[in-house]
Every structure is written in structure tokens, then in C-alpha cells.
C-alpha atoms as a PDB file:
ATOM      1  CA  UNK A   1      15.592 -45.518  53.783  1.00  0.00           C
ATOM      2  CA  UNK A   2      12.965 -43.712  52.378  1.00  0.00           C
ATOM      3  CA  UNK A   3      12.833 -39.999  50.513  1.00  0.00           C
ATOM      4  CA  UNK A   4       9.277 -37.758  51.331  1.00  0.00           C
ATOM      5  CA  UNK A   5       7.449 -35.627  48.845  1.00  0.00           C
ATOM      6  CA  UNK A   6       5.558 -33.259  51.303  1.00  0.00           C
ATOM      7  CA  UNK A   7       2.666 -31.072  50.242  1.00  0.00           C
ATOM      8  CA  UNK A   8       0.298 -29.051  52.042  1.00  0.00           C
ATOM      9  CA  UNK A   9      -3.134 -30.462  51.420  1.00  0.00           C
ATOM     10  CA  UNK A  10      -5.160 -27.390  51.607  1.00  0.00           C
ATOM     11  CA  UNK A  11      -3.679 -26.137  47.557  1.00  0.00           C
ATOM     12  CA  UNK A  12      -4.474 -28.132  45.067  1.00  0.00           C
ATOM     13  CA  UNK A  13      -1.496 -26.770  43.002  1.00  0.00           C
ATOM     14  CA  UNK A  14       1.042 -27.709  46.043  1.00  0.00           C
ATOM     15  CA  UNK A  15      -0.275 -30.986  45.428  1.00  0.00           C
ATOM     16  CA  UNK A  16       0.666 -30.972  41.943  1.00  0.00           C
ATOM     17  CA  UNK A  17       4.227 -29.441  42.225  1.00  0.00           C
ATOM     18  CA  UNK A  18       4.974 -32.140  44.507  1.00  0.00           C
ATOM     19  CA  UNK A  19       4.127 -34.738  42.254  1.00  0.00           C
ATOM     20  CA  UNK A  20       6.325 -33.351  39.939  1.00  0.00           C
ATOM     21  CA  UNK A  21       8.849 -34.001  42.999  1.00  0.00           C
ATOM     22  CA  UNK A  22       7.782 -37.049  43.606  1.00  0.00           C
ATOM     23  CA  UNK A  23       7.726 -38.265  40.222  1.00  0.00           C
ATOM     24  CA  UNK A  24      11.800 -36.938  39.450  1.00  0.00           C
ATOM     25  CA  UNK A  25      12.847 -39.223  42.386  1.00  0.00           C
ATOM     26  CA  UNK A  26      14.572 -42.538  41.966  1.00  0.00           C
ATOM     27  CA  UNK A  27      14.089 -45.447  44.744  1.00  0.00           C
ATOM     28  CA  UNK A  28      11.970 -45.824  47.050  1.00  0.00           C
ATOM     29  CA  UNK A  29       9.521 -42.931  48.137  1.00  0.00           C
ATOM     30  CA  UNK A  30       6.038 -41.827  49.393  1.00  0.00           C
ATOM     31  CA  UNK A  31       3.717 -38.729  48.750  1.00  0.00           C
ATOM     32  CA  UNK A  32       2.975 -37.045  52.161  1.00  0.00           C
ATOM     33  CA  UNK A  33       0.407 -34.630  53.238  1.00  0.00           C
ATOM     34  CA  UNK A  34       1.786 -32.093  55.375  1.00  0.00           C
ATOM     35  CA  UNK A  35      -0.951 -32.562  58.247  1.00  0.00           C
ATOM     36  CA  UNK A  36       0.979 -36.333  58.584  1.00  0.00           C
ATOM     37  CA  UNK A  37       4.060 -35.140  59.073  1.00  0.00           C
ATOM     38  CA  UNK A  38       3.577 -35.297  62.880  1.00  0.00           C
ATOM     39  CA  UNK A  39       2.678 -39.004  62.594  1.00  0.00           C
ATOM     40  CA  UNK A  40       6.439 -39.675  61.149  1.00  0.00           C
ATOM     41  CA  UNK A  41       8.833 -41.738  63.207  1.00  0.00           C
ATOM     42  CA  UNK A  42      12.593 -41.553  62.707  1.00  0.00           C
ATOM     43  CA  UNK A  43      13.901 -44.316  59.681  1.00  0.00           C
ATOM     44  CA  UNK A  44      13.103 -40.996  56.630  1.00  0.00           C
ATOM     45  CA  UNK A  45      16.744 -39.780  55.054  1.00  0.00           C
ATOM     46  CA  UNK A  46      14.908 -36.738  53.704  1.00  0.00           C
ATOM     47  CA  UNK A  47      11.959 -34.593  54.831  1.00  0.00           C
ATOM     48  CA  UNK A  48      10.831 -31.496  54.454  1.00  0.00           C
ATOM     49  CA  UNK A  49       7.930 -29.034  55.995  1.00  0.00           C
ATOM     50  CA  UNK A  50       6.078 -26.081  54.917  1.00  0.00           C
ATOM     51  CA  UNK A  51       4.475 -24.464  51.701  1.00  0.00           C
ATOM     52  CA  UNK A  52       5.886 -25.426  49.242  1.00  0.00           C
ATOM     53  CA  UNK A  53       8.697 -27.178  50.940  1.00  0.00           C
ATOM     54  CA  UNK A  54      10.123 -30.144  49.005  1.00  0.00           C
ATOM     55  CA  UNK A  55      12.313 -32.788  49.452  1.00  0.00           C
ATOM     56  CA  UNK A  56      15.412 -34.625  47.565  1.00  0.00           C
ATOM     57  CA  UNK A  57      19.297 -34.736  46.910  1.00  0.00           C
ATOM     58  CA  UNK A  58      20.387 -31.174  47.055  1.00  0.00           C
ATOM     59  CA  UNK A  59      21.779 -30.171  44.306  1.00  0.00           C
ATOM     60  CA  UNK A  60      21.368 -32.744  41.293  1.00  0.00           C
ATOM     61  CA  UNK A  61      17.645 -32.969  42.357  1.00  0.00           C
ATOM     62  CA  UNK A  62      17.235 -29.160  42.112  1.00  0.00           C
ATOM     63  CA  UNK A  63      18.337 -29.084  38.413  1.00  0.00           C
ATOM     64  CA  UNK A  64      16.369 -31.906  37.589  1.00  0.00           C
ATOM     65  CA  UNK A  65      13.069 -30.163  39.095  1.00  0.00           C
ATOM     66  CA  UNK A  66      13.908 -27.315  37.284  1.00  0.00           C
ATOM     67  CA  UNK A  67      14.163 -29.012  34.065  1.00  0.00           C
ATOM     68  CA  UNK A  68      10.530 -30.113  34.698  1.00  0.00           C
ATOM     69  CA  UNK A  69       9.037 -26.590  35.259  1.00  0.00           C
ATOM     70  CA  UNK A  70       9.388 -26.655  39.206  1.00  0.00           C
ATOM     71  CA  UNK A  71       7.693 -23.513  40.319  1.00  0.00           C
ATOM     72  CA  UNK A  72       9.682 -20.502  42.032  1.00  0.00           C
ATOM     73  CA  UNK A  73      10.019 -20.971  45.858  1.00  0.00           C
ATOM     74  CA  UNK A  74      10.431 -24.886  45.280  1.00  0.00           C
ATOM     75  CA  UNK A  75      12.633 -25.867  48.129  1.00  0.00           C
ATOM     76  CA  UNK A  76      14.725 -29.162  48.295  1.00  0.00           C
ATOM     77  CA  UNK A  77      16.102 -30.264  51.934  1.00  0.00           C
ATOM     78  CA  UNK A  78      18.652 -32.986  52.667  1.00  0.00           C
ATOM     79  CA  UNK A  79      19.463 -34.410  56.476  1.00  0.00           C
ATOM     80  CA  UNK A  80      22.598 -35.527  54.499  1.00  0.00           C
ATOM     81  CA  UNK A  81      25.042 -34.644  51.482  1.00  0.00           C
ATOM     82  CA  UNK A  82      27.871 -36.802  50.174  1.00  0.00           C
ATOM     83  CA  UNK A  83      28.963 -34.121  48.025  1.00  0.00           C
ATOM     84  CA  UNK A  84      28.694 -31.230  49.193  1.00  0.00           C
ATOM     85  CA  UNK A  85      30.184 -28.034  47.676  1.00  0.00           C
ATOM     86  CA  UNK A  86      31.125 -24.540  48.083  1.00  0.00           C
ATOM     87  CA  UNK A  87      32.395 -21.752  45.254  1.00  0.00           C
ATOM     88  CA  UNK A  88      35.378 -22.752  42.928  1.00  0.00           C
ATOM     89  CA  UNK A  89      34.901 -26.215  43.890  1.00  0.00           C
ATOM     90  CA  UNK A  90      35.451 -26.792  46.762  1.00  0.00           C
ATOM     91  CA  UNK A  91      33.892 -29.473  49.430  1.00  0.00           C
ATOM     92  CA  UNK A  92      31.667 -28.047  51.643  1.00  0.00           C
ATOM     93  CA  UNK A  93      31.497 -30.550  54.991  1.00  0.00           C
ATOM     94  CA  UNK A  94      27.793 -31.421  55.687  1.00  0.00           C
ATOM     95  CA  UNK A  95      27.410 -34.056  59.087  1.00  0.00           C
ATOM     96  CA  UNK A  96      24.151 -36.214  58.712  1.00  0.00           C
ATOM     97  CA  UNK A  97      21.352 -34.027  60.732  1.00  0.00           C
ATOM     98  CA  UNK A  98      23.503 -31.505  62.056  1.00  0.00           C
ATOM     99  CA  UNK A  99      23.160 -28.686  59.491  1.00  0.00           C
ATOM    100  CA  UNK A 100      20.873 -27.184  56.991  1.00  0.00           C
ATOM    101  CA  UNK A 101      21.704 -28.211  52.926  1.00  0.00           C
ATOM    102  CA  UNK A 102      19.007 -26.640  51.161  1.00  0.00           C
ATOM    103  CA  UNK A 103      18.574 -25.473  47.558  1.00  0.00           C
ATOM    104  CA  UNK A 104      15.992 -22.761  46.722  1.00  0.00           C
ATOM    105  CA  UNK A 105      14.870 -22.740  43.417  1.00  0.00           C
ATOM    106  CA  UNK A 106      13.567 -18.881  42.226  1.00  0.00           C
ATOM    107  CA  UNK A 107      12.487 -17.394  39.121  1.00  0.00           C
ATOM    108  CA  UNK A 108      12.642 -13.703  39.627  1.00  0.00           C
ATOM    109  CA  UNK A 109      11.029 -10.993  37.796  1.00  0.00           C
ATOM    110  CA  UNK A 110      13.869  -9.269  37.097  1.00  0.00           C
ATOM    111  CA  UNK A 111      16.474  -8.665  34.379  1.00  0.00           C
ATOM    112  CA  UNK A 112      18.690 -11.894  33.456  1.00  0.00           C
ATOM    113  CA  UNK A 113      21.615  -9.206  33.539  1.00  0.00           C
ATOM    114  CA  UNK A 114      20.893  -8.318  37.193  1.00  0.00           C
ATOM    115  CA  UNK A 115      21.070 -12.403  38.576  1.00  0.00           C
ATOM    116  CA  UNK A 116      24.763 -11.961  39.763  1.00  0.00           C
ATOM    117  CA  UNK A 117      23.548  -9.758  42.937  1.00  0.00           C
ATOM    118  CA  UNK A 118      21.102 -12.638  44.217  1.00  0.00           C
ATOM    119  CA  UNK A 119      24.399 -14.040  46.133  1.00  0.00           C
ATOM    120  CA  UNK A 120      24.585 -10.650  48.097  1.00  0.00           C
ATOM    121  CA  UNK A 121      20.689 -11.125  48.171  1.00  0.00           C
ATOM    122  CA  UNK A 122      20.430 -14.536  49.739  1.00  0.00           C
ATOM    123  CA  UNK A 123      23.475 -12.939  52.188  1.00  0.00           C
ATOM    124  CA  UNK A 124      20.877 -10.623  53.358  1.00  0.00           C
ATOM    125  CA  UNK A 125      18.166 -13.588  54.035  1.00  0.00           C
ATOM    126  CA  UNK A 126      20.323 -15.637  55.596  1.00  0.00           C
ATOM    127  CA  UNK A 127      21.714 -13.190  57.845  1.00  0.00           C
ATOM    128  CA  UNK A 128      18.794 -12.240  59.045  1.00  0.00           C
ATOM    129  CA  UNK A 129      17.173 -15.428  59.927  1.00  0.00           C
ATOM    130  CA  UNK A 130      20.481 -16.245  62.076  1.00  0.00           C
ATOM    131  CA  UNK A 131      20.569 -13.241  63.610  1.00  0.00           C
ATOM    132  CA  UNK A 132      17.230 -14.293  64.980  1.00  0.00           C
ATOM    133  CA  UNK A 133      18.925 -17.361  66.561  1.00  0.00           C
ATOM    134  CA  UNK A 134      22.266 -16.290  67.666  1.00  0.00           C
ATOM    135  CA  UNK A 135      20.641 -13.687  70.720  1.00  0.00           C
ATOM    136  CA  UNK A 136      23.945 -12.161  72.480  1.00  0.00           C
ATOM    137  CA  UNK A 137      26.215 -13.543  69.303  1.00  0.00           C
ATOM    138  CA  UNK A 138      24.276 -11.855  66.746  1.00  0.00           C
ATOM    139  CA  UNK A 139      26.630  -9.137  67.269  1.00  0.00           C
ATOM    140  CA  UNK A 140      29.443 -10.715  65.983  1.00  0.00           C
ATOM    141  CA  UNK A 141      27.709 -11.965  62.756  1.00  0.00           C
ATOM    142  CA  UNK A 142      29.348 -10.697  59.744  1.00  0.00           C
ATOM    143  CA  UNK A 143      29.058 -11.150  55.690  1.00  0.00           C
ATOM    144  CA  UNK A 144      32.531 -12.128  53.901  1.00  0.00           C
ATOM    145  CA  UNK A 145      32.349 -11.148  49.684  1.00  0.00           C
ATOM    146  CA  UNK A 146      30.497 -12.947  48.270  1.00  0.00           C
ATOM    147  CA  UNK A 147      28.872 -15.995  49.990  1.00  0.00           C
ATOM    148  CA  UNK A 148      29.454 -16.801  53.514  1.00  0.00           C
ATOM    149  CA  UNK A 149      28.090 -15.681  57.297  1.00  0.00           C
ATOM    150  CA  UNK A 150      31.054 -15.536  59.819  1.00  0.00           C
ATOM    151  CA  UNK A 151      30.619 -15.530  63.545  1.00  0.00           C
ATOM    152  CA  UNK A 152      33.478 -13.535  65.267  1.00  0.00           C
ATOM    153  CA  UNK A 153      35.885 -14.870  61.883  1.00  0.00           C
ATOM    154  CA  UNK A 154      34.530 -18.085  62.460  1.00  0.00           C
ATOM    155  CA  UNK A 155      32.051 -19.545  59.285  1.00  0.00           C
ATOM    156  CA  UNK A 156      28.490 -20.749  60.036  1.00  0.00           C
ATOM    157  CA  UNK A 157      27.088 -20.590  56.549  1.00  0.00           C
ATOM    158  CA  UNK A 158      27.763 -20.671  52.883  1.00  0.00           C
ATOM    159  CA  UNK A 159      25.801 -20.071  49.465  1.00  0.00           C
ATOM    160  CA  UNK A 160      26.085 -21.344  46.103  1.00  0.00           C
ATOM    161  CA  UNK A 161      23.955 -19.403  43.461  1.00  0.00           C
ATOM    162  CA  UNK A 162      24.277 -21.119  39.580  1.00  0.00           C
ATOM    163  CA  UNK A 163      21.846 -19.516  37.012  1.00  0.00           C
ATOM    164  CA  UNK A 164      19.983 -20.909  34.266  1.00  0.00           C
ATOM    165  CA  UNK A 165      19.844 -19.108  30.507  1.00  0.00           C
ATOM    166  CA  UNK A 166      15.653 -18.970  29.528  1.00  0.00           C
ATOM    167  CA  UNK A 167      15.247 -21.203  26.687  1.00  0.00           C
ATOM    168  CA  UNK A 168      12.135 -20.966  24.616  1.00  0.00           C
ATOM    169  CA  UNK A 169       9.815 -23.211  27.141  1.00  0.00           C
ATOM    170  CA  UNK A 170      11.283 -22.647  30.288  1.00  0.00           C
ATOM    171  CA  UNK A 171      11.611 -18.979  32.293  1.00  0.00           C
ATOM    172  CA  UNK A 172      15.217 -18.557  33.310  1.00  0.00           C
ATOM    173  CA  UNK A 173      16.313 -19.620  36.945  1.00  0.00           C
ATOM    174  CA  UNK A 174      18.359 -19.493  40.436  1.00  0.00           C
ATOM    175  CA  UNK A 175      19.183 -22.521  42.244  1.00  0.00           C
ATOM    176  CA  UNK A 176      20.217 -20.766  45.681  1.00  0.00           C
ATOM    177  CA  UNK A 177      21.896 -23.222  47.674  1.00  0.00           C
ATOM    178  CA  UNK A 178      22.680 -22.665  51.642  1.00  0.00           C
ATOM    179  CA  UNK A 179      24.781 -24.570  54.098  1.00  0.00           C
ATOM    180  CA  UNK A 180      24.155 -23.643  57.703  1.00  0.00           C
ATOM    181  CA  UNK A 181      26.133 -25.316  60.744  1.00  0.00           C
ATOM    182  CA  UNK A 182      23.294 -26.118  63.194  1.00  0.00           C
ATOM    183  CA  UNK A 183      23.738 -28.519  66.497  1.00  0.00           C
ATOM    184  CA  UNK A 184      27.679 -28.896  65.234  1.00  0.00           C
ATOM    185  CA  UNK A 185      30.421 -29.951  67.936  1.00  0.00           C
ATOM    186  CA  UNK A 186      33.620 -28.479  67.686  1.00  0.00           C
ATOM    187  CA  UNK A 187      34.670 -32.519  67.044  1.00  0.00           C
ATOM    188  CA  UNK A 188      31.972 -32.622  64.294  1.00  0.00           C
ATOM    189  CA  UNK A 189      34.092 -30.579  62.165  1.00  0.00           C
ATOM    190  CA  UNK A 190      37.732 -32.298  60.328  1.00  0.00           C
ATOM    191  CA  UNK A 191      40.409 -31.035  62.783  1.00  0.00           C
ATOM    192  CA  UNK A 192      42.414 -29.141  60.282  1.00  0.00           C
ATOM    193  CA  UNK A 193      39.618 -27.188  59.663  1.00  0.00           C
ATOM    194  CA  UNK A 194      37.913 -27.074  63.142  1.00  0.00           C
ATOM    195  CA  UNK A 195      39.017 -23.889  64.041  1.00  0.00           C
ATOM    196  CA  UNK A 196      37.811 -22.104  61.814  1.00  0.00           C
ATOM    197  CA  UNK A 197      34.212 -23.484  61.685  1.00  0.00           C
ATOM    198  CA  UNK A 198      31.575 -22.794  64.032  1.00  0.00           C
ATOM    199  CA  UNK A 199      27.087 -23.534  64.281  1.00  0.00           C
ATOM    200  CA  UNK A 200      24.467 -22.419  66.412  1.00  0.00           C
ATOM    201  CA  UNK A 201      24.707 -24.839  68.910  1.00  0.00           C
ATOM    202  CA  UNK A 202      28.331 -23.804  69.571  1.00  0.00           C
ATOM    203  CA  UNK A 203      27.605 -19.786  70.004  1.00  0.00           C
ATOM    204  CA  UNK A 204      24.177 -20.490  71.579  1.00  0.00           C
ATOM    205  CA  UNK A 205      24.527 -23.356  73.717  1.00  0.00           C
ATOM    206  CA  UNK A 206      20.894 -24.196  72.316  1.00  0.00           C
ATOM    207  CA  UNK A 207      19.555 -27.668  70.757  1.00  0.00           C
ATOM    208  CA  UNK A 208      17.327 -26.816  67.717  1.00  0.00           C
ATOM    209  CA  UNK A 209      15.460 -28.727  65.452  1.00  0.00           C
ATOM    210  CA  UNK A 210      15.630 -28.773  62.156  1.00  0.00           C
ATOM    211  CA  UNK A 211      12.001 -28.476  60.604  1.00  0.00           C
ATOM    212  CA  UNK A 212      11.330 -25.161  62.080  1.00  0.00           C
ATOM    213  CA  UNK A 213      14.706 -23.246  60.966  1.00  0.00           C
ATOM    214  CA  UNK A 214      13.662 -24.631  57.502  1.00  0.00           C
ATOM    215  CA  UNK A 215      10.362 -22.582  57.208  1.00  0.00           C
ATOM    216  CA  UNK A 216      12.329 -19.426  59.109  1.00  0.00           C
ATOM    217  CA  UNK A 217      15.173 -19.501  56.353  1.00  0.00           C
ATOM    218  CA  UNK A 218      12.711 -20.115  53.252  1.00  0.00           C
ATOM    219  CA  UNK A 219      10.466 -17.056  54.842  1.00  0.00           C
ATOM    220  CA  UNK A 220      13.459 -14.589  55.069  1.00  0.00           C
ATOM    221  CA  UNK A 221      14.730 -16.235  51.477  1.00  0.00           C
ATOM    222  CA  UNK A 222      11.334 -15.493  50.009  1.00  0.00           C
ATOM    223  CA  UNK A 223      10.985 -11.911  51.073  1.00  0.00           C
ATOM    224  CA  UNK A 224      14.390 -10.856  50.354  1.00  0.00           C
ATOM    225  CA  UNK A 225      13.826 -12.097  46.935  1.00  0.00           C
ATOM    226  CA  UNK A 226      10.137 -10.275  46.498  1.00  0.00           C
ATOM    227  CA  UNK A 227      12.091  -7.024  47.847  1.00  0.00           C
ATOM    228  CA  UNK A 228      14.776  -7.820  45.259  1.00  0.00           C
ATOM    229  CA  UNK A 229      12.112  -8.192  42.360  1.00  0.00           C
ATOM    230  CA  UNK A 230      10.557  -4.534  43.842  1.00  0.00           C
ATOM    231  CA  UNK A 231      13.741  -2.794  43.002  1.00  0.00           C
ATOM    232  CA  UNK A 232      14.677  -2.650  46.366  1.00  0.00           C
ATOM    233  CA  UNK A 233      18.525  -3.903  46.144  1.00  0.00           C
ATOM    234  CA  UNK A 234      20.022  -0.372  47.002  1.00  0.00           C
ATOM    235  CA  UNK A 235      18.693  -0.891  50.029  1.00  0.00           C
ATOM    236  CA  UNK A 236      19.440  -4.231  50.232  1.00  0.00           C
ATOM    237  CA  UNK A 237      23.120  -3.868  49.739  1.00  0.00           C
ATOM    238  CA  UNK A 238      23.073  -1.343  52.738  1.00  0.00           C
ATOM    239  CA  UNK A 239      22.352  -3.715  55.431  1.00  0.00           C
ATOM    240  CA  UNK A 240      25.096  -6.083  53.823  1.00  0.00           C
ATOM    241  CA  UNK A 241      27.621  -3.691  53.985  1.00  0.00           C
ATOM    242  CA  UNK A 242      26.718  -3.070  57.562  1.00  0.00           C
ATOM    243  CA  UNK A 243      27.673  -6.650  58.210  1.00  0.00           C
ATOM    244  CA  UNK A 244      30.974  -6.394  55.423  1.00  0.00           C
ATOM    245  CA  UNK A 245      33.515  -8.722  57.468  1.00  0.00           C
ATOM    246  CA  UNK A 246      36.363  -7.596  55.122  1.00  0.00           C
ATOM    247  CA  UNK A 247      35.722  -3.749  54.414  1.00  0.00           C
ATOM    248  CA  UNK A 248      39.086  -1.552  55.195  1.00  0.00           C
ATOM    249  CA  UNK A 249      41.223  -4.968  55.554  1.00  0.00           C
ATOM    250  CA  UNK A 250      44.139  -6.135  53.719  1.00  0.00           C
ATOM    251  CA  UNK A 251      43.602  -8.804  51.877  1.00  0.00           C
ATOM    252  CA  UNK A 252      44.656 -11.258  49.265  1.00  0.00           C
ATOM    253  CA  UNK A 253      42.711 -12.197  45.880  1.00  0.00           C
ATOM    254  CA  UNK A 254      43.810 -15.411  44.788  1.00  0.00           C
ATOM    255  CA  UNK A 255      42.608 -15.859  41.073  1.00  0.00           C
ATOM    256  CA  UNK A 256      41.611 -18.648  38.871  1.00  0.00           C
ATOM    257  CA  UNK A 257      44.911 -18.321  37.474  1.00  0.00           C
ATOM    258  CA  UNK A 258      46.718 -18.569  40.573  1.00  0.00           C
ATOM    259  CA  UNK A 259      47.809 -15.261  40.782  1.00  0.00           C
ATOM    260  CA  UNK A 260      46.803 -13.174  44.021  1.00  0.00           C
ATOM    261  CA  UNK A 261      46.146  -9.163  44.033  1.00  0.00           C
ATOM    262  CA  UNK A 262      46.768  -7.514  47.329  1.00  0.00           C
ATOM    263  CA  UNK A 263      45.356  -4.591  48.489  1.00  0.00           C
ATOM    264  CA  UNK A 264      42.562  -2.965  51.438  1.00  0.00           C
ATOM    265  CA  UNK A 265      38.704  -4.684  50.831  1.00  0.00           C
ATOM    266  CA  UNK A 266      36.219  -1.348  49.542  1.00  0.00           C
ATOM    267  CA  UNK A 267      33.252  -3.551  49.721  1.00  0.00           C
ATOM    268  CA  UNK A 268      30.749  -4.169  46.756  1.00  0.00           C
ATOM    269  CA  UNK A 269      29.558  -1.771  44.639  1.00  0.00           C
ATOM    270  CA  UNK A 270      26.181  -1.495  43.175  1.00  0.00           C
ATOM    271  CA  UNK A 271      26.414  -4.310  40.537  1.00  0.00           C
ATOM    272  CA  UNK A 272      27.653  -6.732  43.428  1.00  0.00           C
ATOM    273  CA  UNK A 273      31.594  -6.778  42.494  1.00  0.00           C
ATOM    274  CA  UNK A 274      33.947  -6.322  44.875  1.00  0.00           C
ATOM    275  CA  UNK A 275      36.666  -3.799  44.545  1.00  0.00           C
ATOM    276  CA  UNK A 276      39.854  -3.765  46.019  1.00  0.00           C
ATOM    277  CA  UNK A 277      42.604  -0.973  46.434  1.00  0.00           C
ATOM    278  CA  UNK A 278      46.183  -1.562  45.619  1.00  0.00           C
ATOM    279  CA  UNK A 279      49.161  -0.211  47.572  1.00  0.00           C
ATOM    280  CA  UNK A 280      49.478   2.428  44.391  1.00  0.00           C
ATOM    281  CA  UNK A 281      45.897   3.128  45.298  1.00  0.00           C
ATOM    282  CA  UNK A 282      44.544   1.666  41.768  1.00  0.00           C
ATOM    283  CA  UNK A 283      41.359  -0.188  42.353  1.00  0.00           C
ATOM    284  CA  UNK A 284      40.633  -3.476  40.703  1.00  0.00           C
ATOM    285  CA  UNK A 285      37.210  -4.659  40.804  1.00  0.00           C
ATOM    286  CA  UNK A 286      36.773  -8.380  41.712  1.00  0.00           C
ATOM    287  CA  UNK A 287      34.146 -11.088  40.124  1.00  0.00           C
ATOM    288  CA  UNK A 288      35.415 -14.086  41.040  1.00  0.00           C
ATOM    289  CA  UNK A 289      38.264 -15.637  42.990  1.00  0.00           C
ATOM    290  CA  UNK A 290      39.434 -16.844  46.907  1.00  0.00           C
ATOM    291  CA  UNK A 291      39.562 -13.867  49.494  1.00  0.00           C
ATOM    292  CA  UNK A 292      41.797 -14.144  52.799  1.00  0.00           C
ATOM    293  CA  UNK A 293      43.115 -11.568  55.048  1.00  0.00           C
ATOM    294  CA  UNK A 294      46.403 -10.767  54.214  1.00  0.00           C
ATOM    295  CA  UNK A 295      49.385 -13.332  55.430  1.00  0.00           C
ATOM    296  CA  UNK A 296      46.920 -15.798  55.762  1.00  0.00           C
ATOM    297  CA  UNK A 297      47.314 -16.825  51.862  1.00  0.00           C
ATOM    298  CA  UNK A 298      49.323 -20.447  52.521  1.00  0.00           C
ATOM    299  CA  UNK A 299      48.433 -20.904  55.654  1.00  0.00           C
ATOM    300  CA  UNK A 300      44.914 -21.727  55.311  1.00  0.00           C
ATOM    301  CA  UNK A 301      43.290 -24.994  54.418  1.00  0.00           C
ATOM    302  CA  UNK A 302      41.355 -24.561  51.214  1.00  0.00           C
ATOM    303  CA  UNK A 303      38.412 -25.891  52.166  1.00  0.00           C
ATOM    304  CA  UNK A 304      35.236 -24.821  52.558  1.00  0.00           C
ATOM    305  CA  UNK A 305      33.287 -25.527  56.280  1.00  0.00           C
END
């Protein structure tokens, strides 16, 4: 099968980012304008629409673009991962052509100290373009600390944000990367894990294509990140808290080391970390580790949907 490097014709400098794409490939490949893209019959393993919309292997293809310079807003769509994965390593489950597995690449204009709230950021974006797709579900939508999108408890999307340090030729950068569950059947999904996975298709009842839920995700992703840049994440973090699945719970913190704090969910605080309060009512603030409700610590597959 074939891999597409898609540019919009009309920019000149589209033209050339995308032969930066096309050129950090490996098989067999073509350079596309955009205006053919209509003229494409099925048989193409990757494609990707929109300015400037590019296409590849997820992840590894991301961090090889960005070793080459790739411009912020560089977007890289698969129809298919092998390896998909979530936070703390864990396998994120991506059926061929049923879900979004995109990686934005951004280089904001802010502090490098201030990157660890463009998780909470991309939250925001991604919220919003499914709340324009769920109609009567949107409702139920909710953001669970600090990277996926439930739908009444059930996940329907996931991010992965790594950073990268500046060096002294290239501007430091985000590879954002989003998993949303699309035209998923409940028997798309592993059955251990079934339940607690849900897409579009199932709250909607609607068949969707794929190309245009690209350019609706990369618009919201793109002006979250400009209000981000325009010191605009006070307000920001507001509308995710409005959407905070686990704020007032009880939950359990299961750390890196394997040890797990309990306590009720306070929500994120202005530098992104969560905090949690203890039965003594100390609060521990939280920057990394696996977050259930409380009693649901061995029950629960860890995997990521």
C-alpha cells in the first residue's frame, strides 16, 4: 500500500514542508496536491487533508519530522497503528479506519517551563470539537486528570503530550498525540475492556468520515494553542474544570512505585497538577501516576482504550 504526502497547492511553503514529509518516509509513496485528493480511490494506508495536514506513522514519524525542522501545526494522520500507546505505557487499541491517531506537532511561544499544561490544553481542543459531534450526549462529556474525554464514565479519547529540550538549531517542541474512537462497535473493542470504551458512532448512532473530523480537531487544536500562547490558560483551565470527571470523588493514585494515595479529587491547580485530599485532610499534589475511583484499584484492566 501506499503512504500520501498532501499539500495544498495554493502555498508555496506547504509545498515545501511536505517535501520534507515526503522525503522522511521509507517505501513506497507519492506527493499529492490537495485539489487531487477527490480523485483518490480506496488501496492508500495513510492520507491526510487540509493546510498543512500531513501524513505518516504516528508517532516515530512525528519525531523524525521534527528532527528535520517540521513547522508548528505539522499534522501526521494514520488509518492504522500497530503500536499504539497511552501514558505510563500503556497500549492504546487503535482498529484500522475506525478512529482518529493523530500527532500534532507545535512550537509554542511560550515559556519551556509552562509545556506541562498543553495536556490540559489539548483537553480543552478536543473537547470541544466532540462536543460538536456528540448533539444530545455532549452532556455527558467529561475530562478525567490529565489526558482523556469520558462519555457518561465511558472513554472516547486519549492524549499523549512528550516535549522536546531546544538545542542550539532547533526551537523546542510538542508532539500532541490524540486517539479518538470514531465509527467503533461495541465488538470492535477487546471484551475485557469493552465496557469501558465507547466512540461516536456508539453515542450518536451517526456514520462519519474521517477526513472532515481531521480538519475540525486540527482547527480547535490550533486555536486552543494560539489562546494558550496569548496568556489565556486561566481561562482555559476554567472550561476544563467545568468538564472535571473526578472533582469531589474518592479516588486512588497509583504511583510509579506502586504505591497508591487515597483521598477526594480537588482538580488541577494553576500549574496543571492535580491535588488530592487525604482522609487527615493533607493535600498531596499529583504529577504523574494512574487515577481510578476508589475500589476500583484491582479490578480494572490496565489498559488504555
Amino acid at each position: 500500500m501506499k503512504s500520501l504526502v498532501i499539500y495544498s497547492s495554493r502555498t508555496g511553503n506547504t509545498k515545501a514542508l511536505a517535501q520534507v514529509v515526503y522525503d522522511a518516509l521509507r517505501g513506497e509513496k507519492e506527493l499529492v496536491s490537495i485539489n487531487a485528493v477527490s480523485q483518490l480511490n480506496a488501496g492508500y494506508d495513510l492520507i491526510a487533508v487540509g493546510f498543512p495536514v500531513m501524513a505518516g506513522k504516528v508517532e516515530p514519524r512525528a519525531k523524525k519530522l521534527l528532527e528535520k525542522g517540521a513547522a508548528s501545526g505539522t499534522l501526521v494522520w494514520a488509518l492504522n497503528q500497530s503500536q499504539g500507546r497511552g501514558r505510563l505505557g500503556k497500549k492504546w487499541v487503535s482498529a484500522a479506519g475506525k478512529g482518529l491517531y493523530l500527532s500534532f506537532i507545535v512550537r509554542p511561544e511560550i515559556d519551556f517551563s509552562e509545556y506541562a499544561k498543553i495536556t490540559l490544553v489539548a483537553g480543552v481542543a478536543t473537547a470541544r470539537f466532540l462536543k460538536e459531534e456528540l448533539n444530545d450526549a455532549r452532556e455527558k462529556l467529561a475530562l478525567k486528570w490529565p489526558n482523556d474525554l469520558l462519555v457518561d464514565g465511558r472513554k472516547i479519547a486519549g492524549i499523549l503530550a512528550e516535549a522536546t529540550a531546544p538545542t542550539e538549531t532547533q526551537q523546542s517542541a510538542i508532539i500532541i498525540g490524540i486517539g479518538v474512537n470514531i465509527s467503533h462497535k461495541r465488538e470492535d473493542f477487546p471484551k475485557e475492556i469493552g465496557t469501558q470504551a465507547t466512540s461516536l458512532f456508539l453515542e450518536t448512532s451517526k456514520k462519519m468520515a474521517l477526513q472532515p473530523l481531521v480538519r475540525d480537531l486540527q482547527k480547535n487544536i490550533q486555536s486552543t494553542v494560539t489562546d494558550f500562547e496569548s496568556g489565556l490558560f486561566p481561562q482555559l483551565l476554567h472550561e476544563w474544570r467545568s468538564m472535571d470527571y473526578l472533582y469531589g470523588k474518592e479516588i486512588d493514585c497509583v504511583g510509579l512505585d506502586g504505591k497508591i494515595l487515597s483521598g477526594k479529587a480537588l482538580g488541577p491547580d494553576n500549574t496543571g497538577a492535580l491535588f488530592i485530599e487525604d482522609c487527615s485532610g493533607n493535600r498531596h499534589e499529583i504529577l504523574s501516576g494512574d487515577l481510578r475511583l476508589a475500589g476500583k484499584t484491582t479490578a480494572r484492566r490496565e489498559q488504555e482504550l
